[in-house]
PDB file of N, CA and C in Angstrom:
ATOM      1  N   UNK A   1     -89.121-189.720 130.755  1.00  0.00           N
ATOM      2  CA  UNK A   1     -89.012-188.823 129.619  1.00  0.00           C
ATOM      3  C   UNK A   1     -88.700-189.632 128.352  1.00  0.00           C
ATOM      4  N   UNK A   2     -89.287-189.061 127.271  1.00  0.00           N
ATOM      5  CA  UNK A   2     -88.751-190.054 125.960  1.00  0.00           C
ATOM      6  C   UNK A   2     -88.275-188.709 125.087  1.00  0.00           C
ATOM      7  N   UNK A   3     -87.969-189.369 123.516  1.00  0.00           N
ATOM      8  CA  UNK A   3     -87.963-188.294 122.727  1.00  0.00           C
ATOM      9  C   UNK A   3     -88.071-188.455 121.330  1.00  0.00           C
ATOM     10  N   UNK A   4     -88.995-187.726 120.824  1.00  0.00           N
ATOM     11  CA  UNK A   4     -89.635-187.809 120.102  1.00  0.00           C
ATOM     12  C   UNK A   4     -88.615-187.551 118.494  1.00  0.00           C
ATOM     13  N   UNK A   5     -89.139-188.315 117.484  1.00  0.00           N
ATOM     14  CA  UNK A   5     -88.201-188.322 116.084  1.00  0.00           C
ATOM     15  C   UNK A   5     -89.573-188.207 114.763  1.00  0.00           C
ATOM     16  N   UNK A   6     -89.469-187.512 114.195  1.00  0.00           N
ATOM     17  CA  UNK A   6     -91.073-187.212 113.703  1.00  0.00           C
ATOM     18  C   UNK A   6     -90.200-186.741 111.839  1.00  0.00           C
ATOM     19  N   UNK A   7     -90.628-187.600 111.177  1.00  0.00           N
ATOM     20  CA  UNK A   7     -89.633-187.571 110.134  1.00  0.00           C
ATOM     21  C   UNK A   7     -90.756-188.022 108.523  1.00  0.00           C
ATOM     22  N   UNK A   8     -90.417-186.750 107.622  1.00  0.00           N
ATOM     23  CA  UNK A   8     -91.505-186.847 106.687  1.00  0.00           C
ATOM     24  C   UNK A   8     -90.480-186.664 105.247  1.00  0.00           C
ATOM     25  N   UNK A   9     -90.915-186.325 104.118  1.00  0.00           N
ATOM     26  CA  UNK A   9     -90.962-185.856 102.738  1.00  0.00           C
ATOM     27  C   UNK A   9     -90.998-184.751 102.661  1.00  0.00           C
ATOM     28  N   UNK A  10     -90.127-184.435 102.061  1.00  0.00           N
ATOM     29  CA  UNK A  10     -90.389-182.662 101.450  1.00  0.00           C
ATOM     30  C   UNK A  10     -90.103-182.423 100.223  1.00  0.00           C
ATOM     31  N   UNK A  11     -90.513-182.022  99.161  1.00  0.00           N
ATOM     32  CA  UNK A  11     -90.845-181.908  97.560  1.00  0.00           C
ATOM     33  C   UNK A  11     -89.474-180.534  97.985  1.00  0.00           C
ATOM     34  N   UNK A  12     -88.224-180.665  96.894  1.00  0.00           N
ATOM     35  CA  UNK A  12     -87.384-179.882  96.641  1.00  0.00           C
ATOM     36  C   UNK A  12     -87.902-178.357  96.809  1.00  0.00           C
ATOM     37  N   UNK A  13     -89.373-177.552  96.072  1.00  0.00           N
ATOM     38  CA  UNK A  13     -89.958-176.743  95.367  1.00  0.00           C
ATOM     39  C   UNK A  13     -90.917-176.208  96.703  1.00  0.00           C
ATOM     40  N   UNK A  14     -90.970-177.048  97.841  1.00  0.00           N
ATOM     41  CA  UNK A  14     -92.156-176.681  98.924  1.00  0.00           C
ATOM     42  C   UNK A  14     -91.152-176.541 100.130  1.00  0.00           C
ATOM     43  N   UNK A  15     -89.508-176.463  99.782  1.00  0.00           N
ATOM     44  CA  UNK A  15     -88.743-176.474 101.144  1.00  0.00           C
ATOM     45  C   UNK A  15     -88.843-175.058 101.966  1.00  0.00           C
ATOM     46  N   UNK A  16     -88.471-174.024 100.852  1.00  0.00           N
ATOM     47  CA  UNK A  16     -88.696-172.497 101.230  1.00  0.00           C
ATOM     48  C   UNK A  16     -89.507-172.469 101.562  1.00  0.00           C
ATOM     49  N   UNK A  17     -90.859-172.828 101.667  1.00  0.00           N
ATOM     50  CA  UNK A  17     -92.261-172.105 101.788  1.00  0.00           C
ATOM     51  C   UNK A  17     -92.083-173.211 103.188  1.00  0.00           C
ATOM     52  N   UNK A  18     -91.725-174.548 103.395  1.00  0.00           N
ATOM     53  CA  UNK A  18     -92.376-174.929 104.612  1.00  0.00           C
ATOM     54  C   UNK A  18     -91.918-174.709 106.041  1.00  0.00           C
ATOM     55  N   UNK A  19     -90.101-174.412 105.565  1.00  0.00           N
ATOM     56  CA  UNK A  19     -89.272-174.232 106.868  1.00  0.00           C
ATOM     57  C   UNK A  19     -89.417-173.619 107.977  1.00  0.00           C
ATOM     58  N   UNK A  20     -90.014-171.888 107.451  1.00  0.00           N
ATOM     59  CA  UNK A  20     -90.457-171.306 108.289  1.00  0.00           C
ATOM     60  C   UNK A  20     -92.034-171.452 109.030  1.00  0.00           C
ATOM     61  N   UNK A  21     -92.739-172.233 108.347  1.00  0.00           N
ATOM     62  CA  UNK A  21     -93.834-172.895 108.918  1.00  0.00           C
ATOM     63  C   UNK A  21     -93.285-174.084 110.259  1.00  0.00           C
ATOM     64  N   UNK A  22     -92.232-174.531 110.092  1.00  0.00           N
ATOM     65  CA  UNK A  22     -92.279-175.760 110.807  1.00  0.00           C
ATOM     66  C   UNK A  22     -91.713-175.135 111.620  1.00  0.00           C
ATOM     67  N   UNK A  23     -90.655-174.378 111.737  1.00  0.00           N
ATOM     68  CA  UNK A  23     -89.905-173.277 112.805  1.00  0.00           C
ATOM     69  C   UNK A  23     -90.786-172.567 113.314  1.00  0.00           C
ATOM     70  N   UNK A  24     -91.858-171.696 113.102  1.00  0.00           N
ATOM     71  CA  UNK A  24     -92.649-171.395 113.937  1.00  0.00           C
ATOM     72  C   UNK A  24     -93.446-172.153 114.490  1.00  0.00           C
ATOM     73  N   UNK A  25     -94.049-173.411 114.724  1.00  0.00           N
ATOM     74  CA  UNK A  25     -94.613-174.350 115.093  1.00  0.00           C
ATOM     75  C   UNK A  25     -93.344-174.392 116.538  1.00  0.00           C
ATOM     76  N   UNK A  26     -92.375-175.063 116.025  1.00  0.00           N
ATOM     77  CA  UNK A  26     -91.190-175.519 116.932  1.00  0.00           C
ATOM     78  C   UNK A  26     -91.584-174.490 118.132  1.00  0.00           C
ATOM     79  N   UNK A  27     -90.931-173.038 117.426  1.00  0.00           N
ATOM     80  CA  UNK A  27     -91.051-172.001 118.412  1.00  0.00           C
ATOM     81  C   UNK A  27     -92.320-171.569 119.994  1.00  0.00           C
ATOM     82  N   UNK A  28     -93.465-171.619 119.028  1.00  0.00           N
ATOM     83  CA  UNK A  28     -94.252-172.142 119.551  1.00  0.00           C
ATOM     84  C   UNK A  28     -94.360-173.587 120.916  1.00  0.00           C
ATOM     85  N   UNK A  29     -93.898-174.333 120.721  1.00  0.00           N
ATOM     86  CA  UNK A  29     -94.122-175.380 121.225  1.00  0.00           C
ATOM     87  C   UNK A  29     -93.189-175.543 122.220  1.00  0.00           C
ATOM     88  N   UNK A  30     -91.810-174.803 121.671  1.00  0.00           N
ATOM     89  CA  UNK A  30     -90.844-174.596 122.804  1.00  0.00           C
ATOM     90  C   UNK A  30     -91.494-173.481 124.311  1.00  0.00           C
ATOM     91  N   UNK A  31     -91.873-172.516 123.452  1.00  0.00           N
ATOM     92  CA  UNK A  31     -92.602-171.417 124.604  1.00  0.00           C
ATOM     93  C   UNK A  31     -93.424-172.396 125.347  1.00  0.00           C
ATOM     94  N   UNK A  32     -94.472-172.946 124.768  1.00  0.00           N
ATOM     95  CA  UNK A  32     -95.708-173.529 125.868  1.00  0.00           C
ATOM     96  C   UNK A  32     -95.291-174.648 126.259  1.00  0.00           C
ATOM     97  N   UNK A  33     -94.523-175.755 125.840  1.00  0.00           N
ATOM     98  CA  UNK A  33     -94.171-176.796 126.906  1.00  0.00           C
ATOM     99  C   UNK A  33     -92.479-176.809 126.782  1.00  0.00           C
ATOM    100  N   UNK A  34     -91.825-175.732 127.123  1.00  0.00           N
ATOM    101  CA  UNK A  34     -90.494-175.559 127.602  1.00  0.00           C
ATOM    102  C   UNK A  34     -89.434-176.777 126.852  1.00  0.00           C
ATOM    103  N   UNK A  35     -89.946-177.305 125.513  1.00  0.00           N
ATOM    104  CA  UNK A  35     -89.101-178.700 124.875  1.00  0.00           C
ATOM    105  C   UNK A  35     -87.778-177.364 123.996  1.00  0.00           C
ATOM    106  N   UNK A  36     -86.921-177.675 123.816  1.00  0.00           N
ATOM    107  CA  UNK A  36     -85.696-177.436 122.960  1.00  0.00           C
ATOM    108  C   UNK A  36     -85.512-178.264 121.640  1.00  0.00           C
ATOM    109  N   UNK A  37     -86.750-178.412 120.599  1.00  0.00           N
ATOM    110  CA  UNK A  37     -86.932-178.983 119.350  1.00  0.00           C
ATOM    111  C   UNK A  37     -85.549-178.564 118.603  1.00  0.00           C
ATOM    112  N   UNK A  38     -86.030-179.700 117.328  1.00  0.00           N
ATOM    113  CA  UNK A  38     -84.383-179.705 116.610  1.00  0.00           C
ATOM    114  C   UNK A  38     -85.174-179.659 115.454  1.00  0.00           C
ATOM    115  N   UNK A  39     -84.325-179.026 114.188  1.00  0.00           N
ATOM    116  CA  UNK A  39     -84.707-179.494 112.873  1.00  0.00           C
ATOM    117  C   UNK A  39     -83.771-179.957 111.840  1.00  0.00           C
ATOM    118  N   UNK A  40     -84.186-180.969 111.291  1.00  0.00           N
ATOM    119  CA  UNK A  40     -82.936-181.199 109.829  1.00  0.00           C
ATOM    120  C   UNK A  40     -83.458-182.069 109.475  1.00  0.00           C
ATOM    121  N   UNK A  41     -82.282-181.854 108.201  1.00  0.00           N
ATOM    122  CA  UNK A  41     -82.652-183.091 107.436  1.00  0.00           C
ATOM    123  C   UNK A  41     -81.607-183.175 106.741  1.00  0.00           C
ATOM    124  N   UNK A  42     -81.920-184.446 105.798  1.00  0.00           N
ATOM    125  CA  UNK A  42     -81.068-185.541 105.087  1.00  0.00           C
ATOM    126  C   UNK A  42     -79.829-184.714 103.895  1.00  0.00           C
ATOM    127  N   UNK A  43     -79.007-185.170 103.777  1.00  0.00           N
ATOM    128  CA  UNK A  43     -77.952-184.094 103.090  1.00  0.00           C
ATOM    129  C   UNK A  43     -78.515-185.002 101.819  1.00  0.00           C
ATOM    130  N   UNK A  44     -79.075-184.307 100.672  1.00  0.00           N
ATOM    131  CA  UNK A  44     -79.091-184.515  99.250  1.00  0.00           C
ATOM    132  C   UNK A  44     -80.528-184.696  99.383  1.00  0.00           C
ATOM    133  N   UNK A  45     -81.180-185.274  98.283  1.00  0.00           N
ATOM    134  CA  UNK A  45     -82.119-185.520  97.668  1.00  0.00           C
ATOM    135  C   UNK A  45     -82.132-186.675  97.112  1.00  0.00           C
ATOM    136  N   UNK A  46     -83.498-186.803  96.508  1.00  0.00           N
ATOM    137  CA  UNK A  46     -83.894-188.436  95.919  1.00  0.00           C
ATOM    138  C   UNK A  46     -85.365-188.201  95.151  1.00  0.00           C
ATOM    139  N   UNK A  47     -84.921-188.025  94.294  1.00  0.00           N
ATOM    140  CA  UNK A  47     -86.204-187.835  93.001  1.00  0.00           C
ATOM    141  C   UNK A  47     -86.972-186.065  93.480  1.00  0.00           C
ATOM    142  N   UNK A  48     -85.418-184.956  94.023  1.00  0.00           N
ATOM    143  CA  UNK A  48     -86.025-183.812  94.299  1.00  0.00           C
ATOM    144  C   UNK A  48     -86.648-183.915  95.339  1.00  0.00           C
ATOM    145  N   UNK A  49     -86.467-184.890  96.115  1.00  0.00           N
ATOM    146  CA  UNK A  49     -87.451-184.922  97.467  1.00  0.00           C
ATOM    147  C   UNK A  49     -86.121-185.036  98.636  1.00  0.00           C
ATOM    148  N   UNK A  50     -86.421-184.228  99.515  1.00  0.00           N
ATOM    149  CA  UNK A  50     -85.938-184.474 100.633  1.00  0.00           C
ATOM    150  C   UNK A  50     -86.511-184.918 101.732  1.00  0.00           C
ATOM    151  N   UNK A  51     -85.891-185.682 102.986  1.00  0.00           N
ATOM    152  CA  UNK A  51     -86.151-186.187 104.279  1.00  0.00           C
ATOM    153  C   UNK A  51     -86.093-185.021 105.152  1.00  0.00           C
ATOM    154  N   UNK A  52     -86.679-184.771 105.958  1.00  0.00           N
ATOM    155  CA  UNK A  52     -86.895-184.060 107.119  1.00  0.00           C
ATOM    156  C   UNK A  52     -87.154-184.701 108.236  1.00  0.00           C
ATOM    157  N   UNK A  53     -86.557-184.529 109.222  1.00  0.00           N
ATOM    158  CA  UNK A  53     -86.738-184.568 110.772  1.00  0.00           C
ATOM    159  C   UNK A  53     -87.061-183.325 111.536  1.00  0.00           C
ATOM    160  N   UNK A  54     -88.135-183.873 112.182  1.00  0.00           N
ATOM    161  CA  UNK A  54     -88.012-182.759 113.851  1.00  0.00           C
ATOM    162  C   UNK A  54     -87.603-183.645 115.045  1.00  0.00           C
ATOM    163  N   UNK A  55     -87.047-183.074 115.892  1.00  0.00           N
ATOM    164  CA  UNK A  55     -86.486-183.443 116.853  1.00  0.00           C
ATOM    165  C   UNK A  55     -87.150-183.205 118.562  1.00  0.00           C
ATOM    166  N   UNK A  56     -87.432-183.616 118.868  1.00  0.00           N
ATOM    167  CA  UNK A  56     -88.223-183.330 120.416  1.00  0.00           C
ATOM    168  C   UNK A  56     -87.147-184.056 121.709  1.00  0.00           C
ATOM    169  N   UNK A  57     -86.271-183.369 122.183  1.00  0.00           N
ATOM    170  CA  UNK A  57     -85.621-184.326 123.145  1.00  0.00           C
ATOM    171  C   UNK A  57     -86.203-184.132 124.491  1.00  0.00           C
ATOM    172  N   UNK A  58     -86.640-185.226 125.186  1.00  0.00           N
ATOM    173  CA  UNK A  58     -86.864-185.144 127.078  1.00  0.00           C
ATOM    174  C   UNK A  58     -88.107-184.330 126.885  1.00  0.00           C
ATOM    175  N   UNK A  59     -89.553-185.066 126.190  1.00  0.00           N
ATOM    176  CA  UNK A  59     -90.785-184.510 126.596  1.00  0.00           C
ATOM    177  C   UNK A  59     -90.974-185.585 127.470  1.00  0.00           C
ATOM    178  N   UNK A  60     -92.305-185.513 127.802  1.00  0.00           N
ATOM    179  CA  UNK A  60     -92.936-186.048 128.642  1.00  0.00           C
ATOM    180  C   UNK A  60     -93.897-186.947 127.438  1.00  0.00           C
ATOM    181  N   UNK A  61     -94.621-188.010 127.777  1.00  0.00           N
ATOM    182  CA  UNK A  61     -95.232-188.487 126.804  1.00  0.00           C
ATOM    183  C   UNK A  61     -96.170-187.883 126.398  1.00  0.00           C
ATOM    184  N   UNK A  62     -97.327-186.984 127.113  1.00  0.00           N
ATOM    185  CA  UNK A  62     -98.457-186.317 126.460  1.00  0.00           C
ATOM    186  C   UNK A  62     -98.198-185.100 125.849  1.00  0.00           C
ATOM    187  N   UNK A  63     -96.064-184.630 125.544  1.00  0.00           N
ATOM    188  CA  UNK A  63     -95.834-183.932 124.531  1.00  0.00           C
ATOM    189  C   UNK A  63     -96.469-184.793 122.909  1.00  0.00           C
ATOM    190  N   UNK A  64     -96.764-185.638 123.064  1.00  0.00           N
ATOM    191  CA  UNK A  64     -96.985-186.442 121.950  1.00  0.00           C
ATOM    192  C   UNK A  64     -98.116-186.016 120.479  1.00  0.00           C
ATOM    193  N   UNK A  65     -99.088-185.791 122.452  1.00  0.00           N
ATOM    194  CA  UNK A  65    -100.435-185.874 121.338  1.00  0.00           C
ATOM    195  C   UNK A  65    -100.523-183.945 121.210  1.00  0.00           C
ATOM    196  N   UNK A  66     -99.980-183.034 121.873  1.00  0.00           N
ATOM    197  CA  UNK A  66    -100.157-181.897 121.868  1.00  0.00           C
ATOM    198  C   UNK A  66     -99.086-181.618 120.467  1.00  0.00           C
ATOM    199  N   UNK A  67     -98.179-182.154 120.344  1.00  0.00           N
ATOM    200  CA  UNK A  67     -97.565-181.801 118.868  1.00  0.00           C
ATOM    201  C   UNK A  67     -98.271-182.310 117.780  1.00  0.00           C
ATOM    202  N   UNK A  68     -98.968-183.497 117.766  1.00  0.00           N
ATOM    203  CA  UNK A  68     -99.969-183.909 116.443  1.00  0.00           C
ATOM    204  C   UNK A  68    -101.092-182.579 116.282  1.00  0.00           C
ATOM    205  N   UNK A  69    -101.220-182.491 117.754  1.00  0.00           N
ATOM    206  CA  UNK A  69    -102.596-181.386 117.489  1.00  0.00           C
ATOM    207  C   UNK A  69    -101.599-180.007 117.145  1.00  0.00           C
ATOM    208  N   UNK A  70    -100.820-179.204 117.457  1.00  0.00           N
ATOM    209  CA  UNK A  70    -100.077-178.679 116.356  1.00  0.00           C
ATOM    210  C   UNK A  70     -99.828-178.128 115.298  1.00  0.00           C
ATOM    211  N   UNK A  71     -99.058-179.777 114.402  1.00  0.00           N
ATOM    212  CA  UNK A  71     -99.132-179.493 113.179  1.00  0.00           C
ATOM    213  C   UNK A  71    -100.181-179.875 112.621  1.00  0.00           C
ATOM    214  N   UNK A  72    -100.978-180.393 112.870  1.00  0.00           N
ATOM    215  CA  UNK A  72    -102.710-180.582 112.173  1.00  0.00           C
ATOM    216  C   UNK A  72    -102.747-178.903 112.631  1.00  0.00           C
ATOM    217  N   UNK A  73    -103.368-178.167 113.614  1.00  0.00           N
ATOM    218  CA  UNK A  73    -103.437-176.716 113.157  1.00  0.00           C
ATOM    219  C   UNK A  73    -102.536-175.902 112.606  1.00  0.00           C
ATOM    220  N   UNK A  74    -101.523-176.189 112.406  1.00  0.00           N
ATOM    221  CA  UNK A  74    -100.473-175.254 111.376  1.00  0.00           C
ATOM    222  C   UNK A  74    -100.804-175.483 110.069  1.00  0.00           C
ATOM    223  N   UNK A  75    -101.221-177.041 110.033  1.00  0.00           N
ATOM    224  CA  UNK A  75    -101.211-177.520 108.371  1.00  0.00           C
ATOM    225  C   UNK A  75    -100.213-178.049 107.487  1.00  0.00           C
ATOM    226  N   UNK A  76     -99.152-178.732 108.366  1.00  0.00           N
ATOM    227  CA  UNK A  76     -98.321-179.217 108.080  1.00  0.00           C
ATOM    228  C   UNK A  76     -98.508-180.915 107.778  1.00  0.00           C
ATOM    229  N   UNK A  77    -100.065-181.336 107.888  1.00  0.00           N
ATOM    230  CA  UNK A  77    -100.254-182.501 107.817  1.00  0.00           C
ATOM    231  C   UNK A  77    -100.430-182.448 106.352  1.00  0.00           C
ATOM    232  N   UNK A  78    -100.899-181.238 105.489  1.00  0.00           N
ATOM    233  CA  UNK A  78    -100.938-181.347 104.231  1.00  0.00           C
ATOM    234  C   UNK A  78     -99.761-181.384 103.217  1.00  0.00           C
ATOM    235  N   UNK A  79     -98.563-181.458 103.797  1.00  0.00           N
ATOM    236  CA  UNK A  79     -97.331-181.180 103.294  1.00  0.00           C
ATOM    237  C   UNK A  79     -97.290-183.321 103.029  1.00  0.00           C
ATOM    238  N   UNK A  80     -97.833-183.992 103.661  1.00  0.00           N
ATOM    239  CA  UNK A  80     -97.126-185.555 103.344  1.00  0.00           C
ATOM    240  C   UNK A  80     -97.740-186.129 104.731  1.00  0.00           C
ATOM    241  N   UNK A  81     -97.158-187.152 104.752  1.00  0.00           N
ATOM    242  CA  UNK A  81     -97.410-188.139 106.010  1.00  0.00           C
ATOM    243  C   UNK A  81     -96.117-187.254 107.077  1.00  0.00           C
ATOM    244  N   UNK A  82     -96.689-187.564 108.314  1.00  0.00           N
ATOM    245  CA  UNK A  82     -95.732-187.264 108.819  1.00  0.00           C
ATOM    246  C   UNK A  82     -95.659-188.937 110.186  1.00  0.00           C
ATOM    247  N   UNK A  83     -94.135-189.164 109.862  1.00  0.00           N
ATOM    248  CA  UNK A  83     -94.272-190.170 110.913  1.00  0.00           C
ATOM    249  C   UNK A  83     -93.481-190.086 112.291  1.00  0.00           C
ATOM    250  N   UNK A  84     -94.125-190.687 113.176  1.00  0.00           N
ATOM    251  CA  UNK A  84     -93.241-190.433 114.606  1.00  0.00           C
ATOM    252  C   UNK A  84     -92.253-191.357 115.247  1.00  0.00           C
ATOM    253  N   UNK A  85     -91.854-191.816 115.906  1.00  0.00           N
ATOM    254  CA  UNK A  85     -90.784-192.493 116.003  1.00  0.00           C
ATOM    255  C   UNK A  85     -90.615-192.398 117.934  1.00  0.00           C
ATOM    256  N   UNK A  86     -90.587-193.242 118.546  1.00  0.00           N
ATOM    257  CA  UNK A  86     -90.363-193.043 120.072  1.00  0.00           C
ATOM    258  C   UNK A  86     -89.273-193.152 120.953  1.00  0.00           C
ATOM    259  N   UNK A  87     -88.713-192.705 121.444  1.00  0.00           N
ATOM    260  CA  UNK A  87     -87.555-193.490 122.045  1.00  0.00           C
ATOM    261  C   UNK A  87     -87.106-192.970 123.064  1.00  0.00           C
ATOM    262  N   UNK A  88     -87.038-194.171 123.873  1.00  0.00           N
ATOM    263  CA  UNK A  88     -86.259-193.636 125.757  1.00  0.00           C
ATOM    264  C   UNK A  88     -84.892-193.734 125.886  1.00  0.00           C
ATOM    265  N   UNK A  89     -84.586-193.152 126.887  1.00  0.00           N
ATOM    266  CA  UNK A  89     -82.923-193.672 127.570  1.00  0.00           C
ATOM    267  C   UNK A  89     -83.278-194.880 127.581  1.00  0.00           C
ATOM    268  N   UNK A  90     -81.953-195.368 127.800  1.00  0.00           N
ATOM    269  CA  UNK A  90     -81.557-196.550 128.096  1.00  0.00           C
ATOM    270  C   UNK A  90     -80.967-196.715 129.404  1.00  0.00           C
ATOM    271  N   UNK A  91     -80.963-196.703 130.466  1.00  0.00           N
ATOM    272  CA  UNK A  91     -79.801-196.911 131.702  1.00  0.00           C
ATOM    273  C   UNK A  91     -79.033-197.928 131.873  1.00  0.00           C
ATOM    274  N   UNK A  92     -77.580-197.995 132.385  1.00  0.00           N
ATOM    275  CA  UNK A  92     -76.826-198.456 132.214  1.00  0.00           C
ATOM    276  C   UNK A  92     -77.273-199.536 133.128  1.00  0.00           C
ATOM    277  N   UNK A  93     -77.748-199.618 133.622  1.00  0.00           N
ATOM    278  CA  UNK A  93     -78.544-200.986 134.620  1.00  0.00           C
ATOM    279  C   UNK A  93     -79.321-201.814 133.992  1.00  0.00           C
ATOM    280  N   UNK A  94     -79.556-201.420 132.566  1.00  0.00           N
ATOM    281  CA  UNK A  94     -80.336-202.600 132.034  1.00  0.00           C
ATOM    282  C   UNK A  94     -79.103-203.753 131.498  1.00  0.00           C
ATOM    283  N   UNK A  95     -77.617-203.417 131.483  1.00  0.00           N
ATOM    284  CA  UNK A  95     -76.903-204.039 130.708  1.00  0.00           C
ATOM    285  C   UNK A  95     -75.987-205.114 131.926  1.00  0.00           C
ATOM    286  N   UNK A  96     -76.369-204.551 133.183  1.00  0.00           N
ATOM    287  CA  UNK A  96     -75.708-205.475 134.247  1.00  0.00           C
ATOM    288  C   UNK A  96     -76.637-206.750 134.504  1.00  0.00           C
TER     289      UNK A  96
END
């Protein structure tokens, strides 16, 4: 299992209009592959722009490409880049 960190731009002025876009996506995605998504972002701003994260914990890896396909059909690819980020456990057996 890994989990996914998917972290973009958001224009101060496009936050209202996108939240509930990205929450229904989430929602969505929770129903059909049973993931418990997260959302947030960065406390403040920076030239009116905020950071956003989604959160994907304990998919499977081909949650990967079914969330790109997604937000490309929601249309959330037109909001900025969106970038992904990968990351596994670690087990405590790698440190012995």
């Amino acid at each position: 299992m890994i989990d996914l960190y998917v972290y973009y731009k958001v224009r101060e002025e496009d936050a209202a209009g996108l939240a509930p876009r990205v929450r229904a996506l989430q929602a969505a995605l929770a129903g059909a592959h049973g993931v418990a998504p997260q959302l947030k972002r960065r406390p403040g701003a920076s030239d009116r722009v905020q950071t956003w994260m989604e959160v994907y914990p304990a998919v499977d890896a081909a949650f990967e490409a079914a969330l790109a396909a997604a937000a490309t059909a929601a249309g959330l690819d037109a909001a900025g880049p969106r970038h992904t980020e990968v990351f596994m456990e670690l087990p405590s057996t790698d440190f012995t």
